[in-house]
PDB file of N, CA and C in Angstrom:
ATOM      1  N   UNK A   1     -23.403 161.021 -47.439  1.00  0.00           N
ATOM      2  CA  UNK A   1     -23.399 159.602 -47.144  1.00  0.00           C
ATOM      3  C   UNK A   1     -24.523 159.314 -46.149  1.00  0.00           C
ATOM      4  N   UNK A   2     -25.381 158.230 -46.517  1.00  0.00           N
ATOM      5  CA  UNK A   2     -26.552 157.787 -45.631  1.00  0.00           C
ATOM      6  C   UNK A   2     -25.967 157.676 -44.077  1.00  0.00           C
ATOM      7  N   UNK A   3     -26.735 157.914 -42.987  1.00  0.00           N
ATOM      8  CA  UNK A   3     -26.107 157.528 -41.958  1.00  0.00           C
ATOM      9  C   UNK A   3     -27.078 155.671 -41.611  1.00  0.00           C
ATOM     10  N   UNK A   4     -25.982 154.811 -40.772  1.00  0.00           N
ATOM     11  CA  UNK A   4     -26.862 153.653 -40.671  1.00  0.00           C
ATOM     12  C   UNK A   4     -27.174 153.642 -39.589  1.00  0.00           C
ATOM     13  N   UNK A   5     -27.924 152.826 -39.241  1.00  0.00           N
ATOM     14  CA  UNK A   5     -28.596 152.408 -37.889  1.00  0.00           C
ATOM     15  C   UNK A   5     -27.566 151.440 -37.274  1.00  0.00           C
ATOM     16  N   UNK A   6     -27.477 151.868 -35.810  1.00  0.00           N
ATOM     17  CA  UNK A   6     -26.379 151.094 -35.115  1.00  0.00           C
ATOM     18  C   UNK A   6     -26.759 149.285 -35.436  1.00  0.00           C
ATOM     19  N   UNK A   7     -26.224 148.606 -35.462  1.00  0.00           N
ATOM     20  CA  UNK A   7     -26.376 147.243 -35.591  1.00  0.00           C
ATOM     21  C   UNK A   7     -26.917 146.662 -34.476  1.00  0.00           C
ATOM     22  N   UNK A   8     -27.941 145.590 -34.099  1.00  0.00           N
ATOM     23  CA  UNK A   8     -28.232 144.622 -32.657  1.00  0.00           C
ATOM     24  C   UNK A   8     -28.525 143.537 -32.466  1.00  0.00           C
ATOM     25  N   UNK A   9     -27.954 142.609 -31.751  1.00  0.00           N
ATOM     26  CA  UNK A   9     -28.536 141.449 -31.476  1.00  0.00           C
ATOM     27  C   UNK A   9     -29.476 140.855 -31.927  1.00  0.00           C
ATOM     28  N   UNK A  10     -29.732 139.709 -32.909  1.00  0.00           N
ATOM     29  CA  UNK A  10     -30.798 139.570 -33.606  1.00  0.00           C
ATOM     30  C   UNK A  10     -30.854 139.973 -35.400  1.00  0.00           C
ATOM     31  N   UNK A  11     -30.171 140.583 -35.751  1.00  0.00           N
ATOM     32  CA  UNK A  11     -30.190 141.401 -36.935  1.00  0.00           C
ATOM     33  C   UNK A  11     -29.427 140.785 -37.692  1.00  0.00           C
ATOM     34  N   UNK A  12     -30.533 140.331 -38.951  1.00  0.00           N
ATOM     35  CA  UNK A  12     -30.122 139.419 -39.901  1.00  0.00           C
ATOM     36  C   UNK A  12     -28.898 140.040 -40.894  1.00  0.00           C
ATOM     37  N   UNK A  13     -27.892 139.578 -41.895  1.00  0.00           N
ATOM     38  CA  UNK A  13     -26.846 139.875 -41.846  1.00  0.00           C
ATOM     39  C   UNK A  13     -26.557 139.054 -43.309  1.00  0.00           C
ATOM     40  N   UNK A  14     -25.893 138.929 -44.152  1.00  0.00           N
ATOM     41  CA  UNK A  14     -25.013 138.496 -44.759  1.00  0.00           C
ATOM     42  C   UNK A  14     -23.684 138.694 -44.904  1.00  0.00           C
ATOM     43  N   UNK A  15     -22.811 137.316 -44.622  1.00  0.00           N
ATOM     44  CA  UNK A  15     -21.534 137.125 -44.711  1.00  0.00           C
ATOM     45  C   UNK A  15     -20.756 137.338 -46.543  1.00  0.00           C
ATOM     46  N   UNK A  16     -20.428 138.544 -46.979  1.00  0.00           N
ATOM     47  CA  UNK A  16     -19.704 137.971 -48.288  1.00  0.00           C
ATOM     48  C   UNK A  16     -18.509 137.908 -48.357  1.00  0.00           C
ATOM     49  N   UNK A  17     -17.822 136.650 -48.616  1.00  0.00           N
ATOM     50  CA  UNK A  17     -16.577 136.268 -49.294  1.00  0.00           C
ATOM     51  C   UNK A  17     -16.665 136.771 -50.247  1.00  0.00           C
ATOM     52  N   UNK A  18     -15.119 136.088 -51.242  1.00  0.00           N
ATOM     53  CA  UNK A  18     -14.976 136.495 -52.531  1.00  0.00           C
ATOM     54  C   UNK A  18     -16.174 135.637 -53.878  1.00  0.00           C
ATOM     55  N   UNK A  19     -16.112 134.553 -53.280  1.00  0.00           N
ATOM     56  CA  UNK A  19     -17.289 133.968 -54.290  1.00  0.00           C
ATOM     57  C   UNK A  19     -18.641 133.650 -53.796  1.00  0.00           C
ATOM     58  N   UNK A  20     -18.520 133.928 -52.428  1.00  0.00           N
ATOM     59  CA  UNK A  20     -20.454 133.529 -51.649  1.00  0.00           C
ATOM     60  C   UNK A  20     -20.888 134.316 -51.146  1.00  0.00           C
ATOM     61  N   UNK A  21     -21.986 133.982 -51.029  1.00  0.00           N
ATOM     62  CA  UNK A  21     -22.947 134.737 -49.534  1.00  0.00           C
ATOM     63  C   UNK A  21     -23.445 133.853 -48.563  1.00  0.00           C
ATOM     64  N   UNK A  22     -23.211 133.877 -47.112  1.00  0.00           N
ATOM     65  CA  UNK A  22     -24.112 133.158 -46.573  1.00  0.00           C
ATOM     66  C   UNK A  22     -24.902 133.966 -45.069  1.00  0.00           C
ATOM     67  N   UNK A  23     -26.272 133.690 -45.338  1.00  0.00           N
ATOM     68  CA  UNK A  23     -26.936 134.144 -44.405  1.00  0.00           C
ATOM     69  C   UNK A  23     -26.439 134.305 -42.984  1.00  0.00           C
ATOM     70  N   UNK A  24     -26.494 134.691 -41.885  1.00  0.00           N
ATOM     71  CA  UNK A  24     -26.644 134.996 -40.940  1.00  0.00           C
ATOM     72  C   UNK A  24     -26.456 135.785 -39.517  1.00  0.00           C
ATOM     73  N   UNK A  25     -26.635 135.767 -38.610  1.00  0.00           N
ATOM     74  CA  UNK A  25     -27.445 136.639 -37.805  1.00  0.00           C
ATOM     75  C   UNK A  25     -26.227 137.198 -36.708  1.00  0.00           C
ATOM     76  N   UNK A  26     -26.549 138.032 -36.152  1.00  0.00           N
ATOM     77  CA  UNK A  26     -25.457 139.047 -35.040  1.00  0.00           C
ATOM     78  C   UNK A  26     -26.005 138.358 -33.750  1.00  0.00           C
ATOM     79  N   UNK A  27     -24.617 137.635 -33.181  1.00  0.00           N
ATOM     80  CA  UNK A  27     -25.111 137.072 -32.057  1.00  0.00           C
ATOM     81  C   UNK A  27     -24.246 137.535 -30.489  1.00  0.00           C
ATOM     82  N   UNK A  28     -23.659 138.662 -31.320  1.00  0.00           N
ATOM     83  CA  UNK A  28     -22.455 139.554 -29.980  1.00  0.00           C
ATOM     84  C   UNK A  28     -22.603 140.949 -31.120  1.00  0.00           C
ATOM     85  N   UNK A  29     -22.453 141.739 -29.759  1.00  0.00           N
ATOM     86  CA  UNK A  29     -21.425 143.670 -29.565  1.00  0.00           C
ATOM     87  C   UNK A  29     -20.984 143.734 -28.671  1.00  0.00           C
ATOM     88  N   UNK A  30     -19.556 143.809 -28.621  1.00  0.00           N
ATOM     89  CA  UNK A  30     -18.877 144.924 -28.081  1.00  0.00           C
ATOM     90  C   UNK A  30     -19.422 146.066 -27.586  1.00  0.00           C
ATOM     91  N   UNK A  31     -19.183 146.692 -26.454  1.00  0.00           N
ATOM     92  CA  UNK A  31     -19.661 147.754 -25.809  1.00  0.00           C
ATOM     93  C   UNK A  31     -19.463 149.134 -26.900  1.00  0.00           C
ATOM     94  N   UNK A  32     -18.379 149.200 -27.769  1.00  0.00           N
ATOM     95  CA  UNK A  32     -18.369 149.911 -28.466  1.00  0.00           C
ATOM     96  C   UNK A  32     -18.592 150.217 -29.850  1.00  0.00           C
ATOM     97  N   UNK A  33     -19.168 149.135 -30.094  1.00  0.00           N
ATOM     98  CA  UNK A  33     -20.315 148.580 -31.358  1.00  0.00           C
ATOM     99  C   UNK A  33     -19.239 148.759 -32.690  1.00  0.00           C
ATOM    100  N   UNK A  34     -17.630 148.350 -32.016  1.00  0.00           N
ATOM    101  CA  UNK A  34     -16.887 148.695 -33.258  1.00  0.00           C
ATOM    102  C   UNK A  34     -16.134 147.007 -33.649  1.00  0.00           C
ATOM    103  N   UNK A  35     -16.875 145.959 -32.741  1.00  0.00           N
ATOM    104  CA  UNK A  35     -16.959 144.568 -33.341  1.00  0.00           C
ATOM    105  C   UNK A  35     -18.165 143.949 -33.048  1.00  0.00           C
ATOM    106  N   UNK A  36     -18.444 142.781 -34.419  1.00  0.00           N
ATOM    107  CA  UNK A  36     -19.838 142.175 -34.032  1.00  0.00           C
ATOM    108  C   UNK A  36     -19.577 140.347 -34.491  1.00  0.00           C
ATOM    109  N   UNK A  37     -20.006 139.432 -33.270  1.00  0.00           N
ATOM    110  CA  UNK A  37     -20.280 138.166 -33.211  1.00  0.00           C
ATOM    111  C   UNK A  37     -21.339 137.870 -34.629  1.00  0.00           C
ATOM    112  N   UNK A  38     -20.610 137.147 -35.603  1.00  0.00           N
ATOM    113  CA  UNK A  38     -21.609 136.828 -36.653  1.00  0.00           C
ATOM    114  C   UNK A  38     -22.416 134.795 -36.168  1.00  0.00           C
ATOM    115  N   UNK A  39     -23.048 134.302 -36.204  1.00  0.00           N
ATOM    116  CA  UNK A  39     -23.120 133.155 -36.475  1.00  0.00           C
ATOM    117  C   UNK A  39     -24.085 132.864 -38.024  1.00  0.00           C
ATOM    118  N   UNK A  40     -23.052 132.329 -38.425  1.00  0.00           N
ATOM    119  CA  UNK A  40     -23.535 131.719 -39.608  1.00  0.00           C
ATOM    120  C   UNK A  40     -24.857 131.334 -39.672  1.00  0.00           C
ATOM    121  N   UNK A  41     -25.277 130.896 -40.965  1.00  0.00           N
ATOM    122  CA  UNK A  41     -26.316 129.343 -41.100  1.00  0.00           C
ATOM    123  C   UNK A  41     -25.636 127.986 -40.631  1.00  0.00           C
ATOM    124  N   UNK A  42     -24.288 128.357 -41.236  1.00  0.00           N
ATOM    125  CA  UNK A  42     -23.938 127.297 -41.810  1.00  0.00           C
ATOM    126  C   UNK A  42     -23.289 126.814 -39.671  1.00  0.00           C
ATOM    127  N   UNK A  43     -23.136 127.143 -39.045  1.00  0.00           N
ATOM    128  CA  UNK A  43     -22.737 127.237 -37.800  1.00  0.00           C
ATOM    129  C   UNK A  43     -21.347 128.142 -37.786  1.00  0.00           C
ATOM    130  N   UNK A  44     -21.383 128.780 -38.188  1.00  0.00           N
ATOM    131  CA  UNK A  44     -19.906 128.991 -38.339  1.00  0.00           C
ATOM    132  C   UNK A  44     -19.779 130.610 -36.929  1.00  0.00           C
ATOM    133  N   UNK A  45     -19.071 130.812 -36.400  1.00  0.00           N
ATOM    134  CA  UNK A  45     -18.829 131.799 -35.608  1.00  0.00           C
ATOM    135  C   UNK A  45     -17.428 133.063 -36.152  1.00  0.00           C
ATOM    136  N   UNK A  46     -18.195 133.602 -36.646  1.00  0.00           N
ATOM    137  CA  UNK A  46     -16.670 134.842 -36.996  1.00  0.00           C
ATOM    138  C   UNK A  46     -16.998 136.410 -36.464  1.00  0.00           C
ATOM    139  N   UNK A  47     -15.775 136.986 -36.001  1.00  0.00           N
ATOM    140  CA  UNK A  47     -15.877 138.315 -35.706  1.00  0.00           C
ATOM    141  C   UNK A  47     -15.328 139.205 -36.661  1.00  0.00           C
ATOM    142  N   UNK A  48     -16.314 140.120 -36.733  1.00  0.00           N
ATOM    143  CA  UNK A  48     -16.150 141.400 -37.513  1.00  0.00           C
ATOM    144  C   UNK A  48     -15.790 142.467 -37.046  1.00  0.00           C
ATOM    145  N   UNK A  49     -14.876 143.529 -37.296  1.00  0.00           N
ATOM    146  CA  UNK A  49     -14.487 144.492 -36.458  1.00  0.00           C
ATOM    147  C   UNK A  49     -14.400 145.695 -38.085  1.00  0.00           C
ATOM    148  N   UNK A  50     -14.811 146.541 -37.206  1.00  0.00           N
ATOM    149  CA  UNK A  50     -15.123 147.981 -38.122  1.00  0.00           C
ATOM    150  C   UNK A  50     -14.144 148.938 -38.562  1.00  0.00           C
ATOM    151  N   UNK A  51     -13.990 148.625 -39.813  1.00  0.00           N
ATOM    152  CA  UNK A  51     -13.076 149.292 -40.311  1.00  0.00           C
ATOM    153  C   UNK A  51     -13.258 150.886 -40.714  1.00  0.00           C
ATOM    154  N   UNK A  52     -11.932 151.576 -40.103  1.00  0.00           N
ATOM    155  CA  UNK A  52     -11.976 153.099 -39.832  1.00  0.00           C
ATOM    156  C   UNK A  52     -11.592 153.630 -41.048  1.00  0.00           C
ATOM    157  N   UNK A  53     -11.185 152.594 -42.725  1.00  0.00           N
ATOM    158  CA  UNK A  53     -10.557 152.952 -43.822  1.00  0.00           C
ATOM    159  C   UNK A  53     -12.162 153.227 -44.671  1.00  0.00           C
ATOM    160  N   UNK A  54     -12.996 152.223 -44.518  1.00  0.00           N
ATOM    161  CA  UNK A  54     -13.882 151.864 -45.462  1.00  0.00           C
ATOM    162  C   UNK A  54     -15.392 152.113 -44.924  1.00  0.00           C
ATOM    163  N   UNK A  55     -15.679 152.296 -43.180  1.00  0.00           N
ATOM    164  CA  UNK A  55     -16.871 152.437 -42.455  1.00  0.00           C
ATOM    165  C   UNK A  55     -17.455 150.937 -42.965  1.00  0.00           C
ATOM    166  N   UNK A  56     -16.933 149.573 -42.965  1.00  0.00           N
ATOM    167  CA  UNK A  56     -17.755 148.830 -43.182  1.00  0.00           C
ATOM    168  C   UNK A  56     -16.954 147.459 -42.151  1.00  0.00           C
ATOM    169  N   UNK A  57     -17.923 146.849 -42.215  1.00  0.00           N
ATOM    170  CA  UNK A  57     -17.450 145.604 -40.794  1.00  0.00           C
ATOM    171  C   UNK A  57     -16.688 144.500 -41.992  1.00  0.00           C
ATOM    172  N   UNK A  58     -15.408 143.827 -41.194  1.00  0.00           N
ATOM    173  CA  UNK A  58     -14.593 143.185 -42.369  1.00  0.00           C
ATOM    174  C   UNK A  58     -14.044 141.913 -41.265  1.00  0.00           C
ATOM    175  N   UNK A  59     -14.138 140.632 -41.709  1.00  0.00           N
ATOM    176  CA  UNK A  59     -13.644 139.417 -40.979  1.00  0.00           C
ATOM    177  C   UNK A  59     -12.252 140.026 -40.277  1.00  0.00           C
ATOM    178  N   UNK A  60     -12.153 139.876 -39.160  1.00  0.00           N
ATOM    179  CA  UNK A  60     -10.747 140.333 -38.210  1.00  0.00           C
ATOM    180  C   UNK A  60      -9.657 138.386 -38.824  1.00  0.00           C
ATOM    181  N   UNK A  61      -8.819 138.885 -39.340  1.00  0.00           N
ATOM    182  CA  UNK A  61      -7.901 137.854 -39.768  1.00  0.00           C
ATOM    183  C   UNK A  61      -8.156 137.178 -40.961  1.00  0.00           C
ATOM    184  N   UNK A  62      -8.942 137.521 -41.813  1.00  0.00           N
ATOM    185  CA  UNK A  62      -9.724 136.726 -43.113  1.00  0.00           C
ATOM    186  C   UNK A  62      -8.820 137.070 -43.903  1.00  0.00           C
ATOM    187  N   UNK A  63      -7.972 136.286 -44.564  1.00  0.00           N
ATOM    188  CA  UNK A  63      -7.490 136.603 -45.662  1.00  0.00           C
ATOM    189  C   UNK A  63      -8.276 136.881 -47.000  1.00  0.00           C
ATOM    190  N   UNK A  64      -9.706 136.146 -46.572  1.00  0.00           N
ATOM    191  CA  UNK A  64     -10.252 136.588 -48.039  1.00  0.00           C
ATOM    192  C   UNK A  64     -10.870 137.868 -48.058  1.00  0.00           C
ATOM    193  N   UNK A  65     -11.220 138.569 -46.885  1.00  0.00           N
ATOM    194  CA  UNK A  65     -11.588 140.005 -46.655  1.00  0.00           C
ATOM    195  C   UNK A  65     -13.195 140.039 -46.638  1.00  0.00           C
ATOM    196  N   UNK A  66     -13.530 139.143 -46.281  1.00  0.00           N
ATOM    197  CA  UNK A  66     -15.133 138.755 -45.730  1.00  0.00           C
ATOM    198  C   UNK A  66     -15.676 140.255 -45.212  1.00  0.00           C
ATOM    199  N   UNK A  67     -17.338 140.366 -45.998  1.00  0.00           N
ATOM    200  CA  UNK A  67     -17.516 141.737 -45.387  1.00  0.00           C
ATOM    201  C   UNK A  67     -18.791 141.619 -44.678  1.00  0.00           C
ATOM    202  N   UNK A  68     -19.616 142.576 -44.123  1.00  0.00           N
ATOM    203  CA  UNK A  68     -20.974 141.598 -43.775  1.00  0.00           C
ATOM    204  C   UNK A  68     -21.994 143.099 -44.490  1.00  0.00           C
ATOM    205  N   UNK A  69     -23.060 142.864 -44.883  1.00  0.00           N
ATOM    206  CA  UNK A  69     -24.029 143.639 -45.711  1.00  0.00           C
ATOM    207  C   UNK A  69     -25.565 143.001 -44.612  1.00  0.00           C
ATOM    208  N   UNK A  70     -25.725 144.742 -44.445  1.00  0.00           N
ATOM    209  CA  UNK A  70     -26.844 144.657 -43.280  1.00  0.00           C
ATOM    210  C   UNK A  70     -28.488 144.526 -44.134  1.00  0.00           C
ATOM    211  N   UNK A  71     -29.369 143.884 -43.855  1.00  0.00           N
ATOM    212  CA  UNK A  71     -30.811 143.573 -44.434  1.00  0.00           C
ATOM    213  C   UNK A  71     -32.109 144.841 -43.775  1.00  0.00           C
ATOM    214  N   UNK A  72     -31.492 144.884 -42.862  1.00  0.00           N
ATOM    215  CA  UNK A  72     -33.204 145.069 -41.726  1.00  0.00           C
ATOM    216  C   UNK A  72     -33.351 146.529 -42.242  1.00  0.00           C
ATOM    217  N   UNK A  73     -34.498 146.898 -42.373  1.00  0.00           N
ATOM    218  CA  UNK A  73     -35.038 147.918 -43.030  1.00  0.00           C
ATOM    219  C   UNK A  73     -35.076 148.739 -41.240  1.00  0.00           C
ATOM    220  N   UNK A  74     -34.796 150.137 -41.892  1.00  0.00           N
ATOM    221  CA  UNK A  74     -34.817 151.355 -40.597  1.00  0.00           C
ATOM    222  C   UNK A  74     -36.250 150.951 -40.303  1.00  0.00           C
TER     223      UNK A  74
END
């Protein structure tokens, strides 16, 4: 399995729901880089917290299971 690059401030991002995508950017970490502050395009503010089942960041309370898919090239 690839290893990833820790995530940072600044680092563009997509939000996917079950039927969208929407752009945007990491605007918080946690000291232990195991939640991250998303802000939307759209303004929207949601936290992601890292799931220990799947290794992938997943909306904390989303019923629709929102995931976020990282862009920035190593």
């Amino acid at each position: 399995m690839p290893v990833r690059r820790p995530p940072h401030i600044g680092q563009h991002v997509e939000v996917v729901f079950l039927g969208a995508t929407v752009p945007g950017v990491i605007d918080g970490i946690d000291e232990q880089e195991r939640r991250l502050l998303v802000l939307t395009e759209e303004g929207e503010e949601i936290t992601f917290a890292l799931s220990r089942a799947t290794g992938q960041f997943v909306a904390e309370g989303s019923p629709t299971g929102a995931r976020l898919v990282f862009h920035d090239p190593w």
